[in-house]
C-alpha atoms as a PDB file:
ATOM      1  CA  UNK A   1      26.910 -25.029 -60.090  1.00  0.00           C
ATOM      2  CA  UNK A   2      27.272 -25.438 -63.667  1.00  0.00           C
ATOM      3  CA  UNK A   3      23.816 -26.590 -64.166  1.00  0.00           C
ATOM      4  CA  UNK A   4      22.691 -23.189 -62.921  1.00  0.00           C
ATOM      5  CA  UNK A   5      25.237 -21.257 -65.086  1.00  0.00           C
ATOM      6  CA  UNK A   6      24.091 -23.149 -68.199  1.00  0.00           C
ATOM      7  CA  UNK A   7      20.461 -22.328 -67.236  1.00  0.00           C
ATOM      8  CA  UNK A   8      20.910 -18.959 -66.895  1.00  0.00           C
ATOM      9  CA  UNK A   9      22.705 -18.674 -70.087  1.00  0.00           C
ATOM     10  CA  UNK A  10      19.969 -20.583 -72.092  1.00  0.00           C
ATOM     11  CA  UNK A  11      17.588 -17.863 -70.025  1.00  0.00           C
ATOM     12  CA  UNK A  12      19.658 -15.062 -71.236  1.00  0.00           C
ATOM     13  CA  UNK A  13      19.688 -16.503 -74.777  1.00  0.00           C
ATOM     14  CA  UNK A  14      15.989 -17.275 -74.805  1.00  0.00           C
ATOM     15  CA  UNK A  15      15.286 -13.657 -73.600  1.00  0.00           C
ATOM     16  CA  UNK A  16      17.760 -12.041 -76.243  1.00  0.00           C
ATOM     17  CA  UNK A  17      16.534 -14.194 -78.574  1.00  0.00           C
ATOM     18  CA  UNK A  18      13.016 -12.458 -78.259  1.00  0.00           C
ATOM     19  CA  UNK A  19      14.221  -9.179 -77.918  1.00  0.00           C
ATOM     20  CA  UNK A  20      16.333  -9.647 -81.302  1.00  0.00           C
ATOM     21  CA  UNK A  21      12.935 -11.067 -83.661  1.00  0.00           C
ATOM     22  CA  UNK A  22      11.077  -8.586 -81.935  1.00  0.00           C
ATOM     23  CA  UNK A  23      13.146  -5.604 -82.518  1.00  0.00           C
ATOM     24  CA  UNK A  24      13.660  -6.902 -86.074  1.00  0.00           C
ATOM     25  CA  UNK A  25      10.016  -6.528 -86.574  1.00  0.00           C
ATOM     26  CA  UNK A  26       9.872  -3.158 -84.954  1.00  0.00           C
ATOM     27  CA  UNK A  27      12.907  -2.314 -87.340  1.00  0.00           C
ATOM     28  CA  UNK A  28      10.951  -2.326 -90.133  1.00  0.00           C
ATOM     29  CA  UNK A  29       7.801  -0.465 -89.092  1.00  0.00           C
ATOM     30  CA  UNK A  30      10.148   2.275 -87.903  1.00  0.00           C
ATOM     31  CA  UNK A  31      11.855   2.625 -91.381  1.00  0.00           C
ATOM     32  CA  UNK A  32       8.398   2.933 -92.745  1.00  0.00           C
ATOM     33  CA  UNK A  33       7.589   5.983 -89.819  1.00  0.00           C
ATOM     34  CA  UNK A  34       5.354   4.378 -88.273  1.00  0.00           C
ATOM     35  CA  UNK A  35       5.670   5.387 -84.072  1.00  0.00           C
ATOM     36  CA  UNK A  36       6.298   1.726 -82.348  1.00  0.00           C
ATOM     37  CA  UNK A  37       9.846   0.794 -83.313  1.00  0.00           C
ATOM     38  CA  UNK A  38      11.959  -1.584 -82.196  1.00  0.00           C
ATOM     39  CA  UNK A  39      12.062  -1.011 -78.439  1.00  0.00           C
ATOM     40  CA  UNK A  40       8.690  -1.530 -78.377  1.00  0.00           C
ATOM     41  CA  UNK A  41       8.392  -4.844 -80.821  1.00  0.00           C
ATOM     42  CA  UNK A  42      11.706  -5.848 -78.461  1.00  0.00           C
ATOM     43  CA  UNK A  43       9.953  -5.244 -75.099  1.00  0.00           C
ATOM     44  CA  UNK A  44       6.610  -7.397 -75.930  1.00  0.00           C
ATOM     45  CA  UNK A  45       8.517 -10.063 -77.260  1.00  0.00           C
ATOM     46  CA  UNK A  46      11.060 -10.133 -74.382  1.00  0.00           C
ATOM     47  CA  UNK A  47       8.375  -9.529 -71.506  1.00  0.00           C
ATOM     48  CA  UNK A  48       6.007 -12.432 -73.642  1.00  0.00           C
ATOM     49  CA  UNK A  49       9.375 -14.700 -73.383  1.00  0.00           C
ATOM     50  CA  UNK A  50       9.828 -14.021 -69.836  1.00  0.00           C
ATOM     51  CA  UNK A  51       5.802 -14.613 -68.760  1.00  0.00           C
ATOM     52  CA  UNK A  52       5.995 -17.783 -70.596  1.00  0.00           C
ATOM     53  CA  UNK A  53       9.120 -19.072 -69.116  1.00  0.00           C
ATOM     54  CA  UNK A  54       8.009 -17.997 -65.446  1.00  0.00           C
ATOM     55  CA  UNK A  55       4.243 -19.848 -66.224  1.00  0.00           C
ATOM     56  CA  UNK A  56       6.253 -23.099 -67.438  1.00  0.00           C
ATOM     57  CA  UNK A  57       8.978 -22.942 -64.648  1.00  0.00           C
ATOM     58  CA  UNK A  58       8.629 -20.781 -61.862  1.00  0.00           C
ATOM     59  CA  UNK A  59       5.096 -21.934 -60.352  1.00  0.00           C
ATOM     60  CA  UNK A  60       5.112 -25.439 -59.028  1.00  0.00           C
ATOM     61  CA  UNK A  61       1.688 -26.801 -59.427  1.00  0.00           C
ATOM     62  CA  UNK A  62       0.832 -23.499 -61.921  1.00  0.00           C
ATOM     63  CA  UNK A  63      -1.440 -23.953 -65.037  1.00  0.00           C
ATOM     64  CA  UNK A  64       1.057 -22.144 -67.777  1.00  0.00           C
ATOM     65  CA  UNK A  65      -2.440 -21.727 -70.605  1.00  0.00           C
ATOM     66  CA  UNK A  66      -4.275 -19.142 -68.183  1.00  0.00           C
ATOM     67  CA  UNK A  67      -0.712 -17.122 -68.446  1.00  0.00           C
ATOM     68  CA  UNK A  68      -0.649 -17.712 -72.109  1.00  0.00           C
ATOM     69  CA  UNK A  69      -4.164 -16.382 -72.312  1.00  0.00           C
ATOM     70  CA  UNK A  70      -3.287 -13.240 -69.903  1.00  0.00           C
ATOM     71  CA  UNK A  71      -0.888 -12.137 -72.310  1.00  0.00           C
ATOM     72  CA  UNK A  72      -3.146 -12.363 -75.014  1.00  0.00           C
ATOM     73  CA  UNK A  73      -5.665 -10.150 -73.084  1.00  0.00           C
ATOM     74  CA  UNK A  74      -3.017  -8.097 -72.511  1.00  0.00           C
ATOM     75  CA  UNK A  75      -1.590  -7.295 -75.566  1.00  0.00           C
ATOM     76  CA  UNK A  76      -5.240  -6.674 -76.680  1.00  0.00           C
ATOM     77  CA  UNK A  77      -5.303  -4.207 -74.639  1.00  0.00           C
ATOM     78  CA  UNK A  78      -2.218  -2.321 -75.822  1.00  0.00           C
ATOM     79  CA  UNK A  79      -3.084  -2.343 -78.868  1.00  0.00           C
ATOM     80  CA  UNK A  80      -6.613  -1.044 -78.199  1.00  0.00           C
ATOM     81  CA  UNK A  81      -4.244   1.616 -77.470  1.00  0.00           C
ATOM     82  CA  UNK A  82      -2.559   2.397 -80.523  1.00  0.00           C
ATOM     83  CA  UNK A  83      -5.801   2.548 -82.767  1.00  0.00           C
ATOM     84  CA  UNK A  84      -7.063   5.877 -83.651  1.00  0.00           C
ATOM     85  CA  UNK A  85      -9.811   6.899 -85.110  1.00  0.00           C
ATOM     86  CA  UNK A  86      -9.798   9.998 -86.956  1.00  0.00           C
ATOM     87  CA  UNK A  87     -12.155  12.601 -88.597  1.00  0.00           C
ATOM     88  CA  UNK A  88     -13.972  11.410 -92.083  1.00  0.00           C
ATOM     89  CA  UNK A  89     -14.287   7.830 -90.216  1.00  0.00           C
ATOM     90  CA  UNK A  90      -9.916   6.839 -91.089  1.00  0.00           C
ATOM     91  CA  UNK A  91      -8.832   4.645 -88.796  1.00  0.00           C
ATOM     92  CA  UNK A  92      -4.908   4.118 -88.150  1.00  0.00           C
ATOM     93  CA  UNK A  93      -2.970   2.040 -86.164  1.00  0.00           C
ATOM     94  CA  UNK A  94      -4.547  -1.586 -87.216  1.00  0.00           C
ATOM     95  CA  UNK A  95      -1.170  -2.883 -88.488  1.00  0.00           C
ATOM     96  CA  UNK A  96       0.896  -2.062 -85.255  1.00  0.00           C
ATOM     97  CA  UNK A  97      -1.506  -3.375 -83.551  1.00  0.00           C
ATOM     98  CA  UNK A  98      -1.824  -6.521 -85.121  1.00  0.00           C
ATOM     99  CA  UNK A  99       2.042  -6.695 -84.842  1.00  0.00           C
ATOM    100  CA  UNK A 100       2.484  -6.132 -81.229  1.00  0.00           C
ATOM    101  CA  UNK A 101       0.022  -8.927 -80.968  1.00  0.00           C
ATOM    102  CA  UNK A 102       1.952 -11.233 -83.213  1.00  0.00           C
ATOM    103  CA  UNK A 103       5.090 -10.436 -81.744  1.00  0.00           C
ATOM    104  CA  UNK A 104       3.686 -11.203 -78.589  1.00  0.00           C
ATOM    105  CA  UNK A 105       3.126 -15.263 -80.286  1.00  0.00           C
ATOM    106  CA  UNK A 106       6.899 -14.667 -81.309  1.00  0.00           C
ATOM    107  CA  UNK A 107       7.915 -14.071 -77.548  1.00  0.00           C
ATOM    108  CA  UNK A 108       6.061 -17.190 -76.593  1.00  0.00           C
ATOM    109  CA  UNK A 109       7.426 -19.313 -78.861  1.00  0.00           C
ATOM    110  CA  UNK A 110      11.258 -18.746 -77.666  1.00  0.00           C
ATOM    111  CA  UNK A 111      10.071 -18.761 -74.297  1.00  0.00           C
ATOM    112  CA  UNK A 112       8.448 -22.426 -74.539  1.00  0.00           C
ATOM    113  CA  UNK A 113      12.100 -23.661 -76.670  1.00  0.00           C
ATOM    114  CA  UNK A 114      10.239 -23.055 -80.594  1.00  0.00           C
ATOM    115  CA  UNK A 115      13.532 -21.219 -81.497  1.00  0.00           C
ATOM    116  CA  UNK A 116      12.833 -22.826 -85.373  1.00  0.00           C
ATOM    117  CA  UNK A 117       8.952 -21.628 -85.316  1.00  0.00           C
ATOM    118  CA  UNK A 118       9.761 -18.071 -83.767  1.00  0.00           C
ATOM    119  CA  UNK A 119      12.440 -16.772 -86.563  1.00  0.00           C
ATOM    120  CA  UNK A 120      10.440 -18.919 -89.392  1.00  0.00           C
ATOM    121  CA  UNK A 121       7.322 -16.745 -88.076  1.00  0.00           C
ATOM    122  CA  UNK A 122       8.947 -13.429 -87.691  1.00  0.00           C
ATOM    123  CA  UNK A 123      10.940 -13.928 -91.352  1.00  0.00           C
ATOM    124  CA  UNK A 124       7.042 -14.334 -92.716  1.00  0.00           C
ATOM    125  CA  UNK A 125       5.340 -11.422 -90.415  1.00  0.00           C
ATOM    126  CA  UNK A 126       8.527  -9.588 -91.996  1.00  0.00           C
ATOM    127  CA  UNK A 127       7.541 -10.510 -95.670  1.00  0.00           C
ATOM    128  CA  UNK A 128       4.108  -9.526 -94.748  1.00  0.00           C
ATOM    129  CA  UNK A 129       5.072  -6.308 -93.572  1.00  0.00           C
ATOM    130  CA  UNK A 130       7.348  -5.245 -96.060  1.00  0.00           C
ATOM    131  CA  UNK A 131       4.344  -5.659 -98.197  1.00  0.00           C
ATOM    132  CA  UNK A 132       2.172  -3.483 -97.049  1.00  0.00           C
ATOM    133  CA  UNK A 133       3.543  -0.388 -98.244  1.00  0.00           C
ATOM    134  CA  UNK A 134       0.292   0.423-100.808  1.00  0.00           C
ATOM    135  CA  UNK A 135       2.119  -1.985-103.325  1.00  0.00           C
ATOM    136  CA  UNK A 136      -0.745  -4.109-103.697  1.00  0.00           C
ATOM    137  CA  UNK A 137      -3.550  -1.838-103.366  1.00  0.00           C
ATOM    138  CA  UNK A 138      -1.975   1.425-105.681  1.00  0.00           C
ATOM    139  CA  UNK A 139      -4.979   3.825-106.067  1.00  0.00           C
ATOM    140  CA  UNK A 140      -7.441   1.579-104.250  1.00  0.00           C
ATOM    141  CA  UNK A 141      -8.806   2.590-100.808  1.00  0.00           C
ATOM    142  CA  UNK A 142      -8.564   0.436 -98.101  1.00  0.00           C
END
């Protein structure tokens, strides 16, 4: 009985865990206006955390990679999503993107037990981010 309670609080803290980095991430790109904040970020970080665990613990003779590699594909996919391309050839959307897909490596990492790697990563995505505000490319097109 308490082995179960203790897993299901190291389940709830792995999950939380996700959601937290993730949402951090998604913080930031909402102070910055951008349209996925941190529910989003939160939610593919979480549900990345949760497919990982299930591929590592919930299928008996399961082959966890081919999950790993579905949510890859499937975060490709959402952010196919959030690309636009406008008129006079702009395209938007590249950075949130990219971060839904690196939050998704965030989500996998907590849900595999790299609790060190995850907030290490997300700390650096969040250094990247807060950098890309046209600070380094003033008056340059990009």
């Amino acid at each position: 009985m308490e082995t179960a309670i203790l897993n299901y609080l190291i389940f709830a803290g792995q999950i939380l865990l996700a959601l937290f980095l993730g949402g951090i991430l998604g913080w930031q790109r909402e102070h910055i206006g951008k349209s996925a904040g941190p529910r989003t970020y939160g939610l593919v970080a979480a549900g990345a955390a949760l497919f990982t665990m299930m591929s590592l613990y919930g299928f008996a003779n399961g082959e966890p990679t081919r999950v790993a590699a579905q949510i890859l594909t499937g975060i490709g996919f959402l952010g196919a999503g959030i690309i636009i391309h406008k008129d006079g050839g702009t395209i938007e959307g590249l950075t949130t993107a990219a971060g839904l897909w690196a939050v998704s490596a965030i989500g996998m990492a907590v849900g595999i037990g790299w609790y060190g790697e995850a907030i290490i990563f997300t700390f650096l995505l969040l250094v990247v981010l807060m950098f890309n505000d046209n600070k380094w490319t003033k008056g340059k097109r990009r």
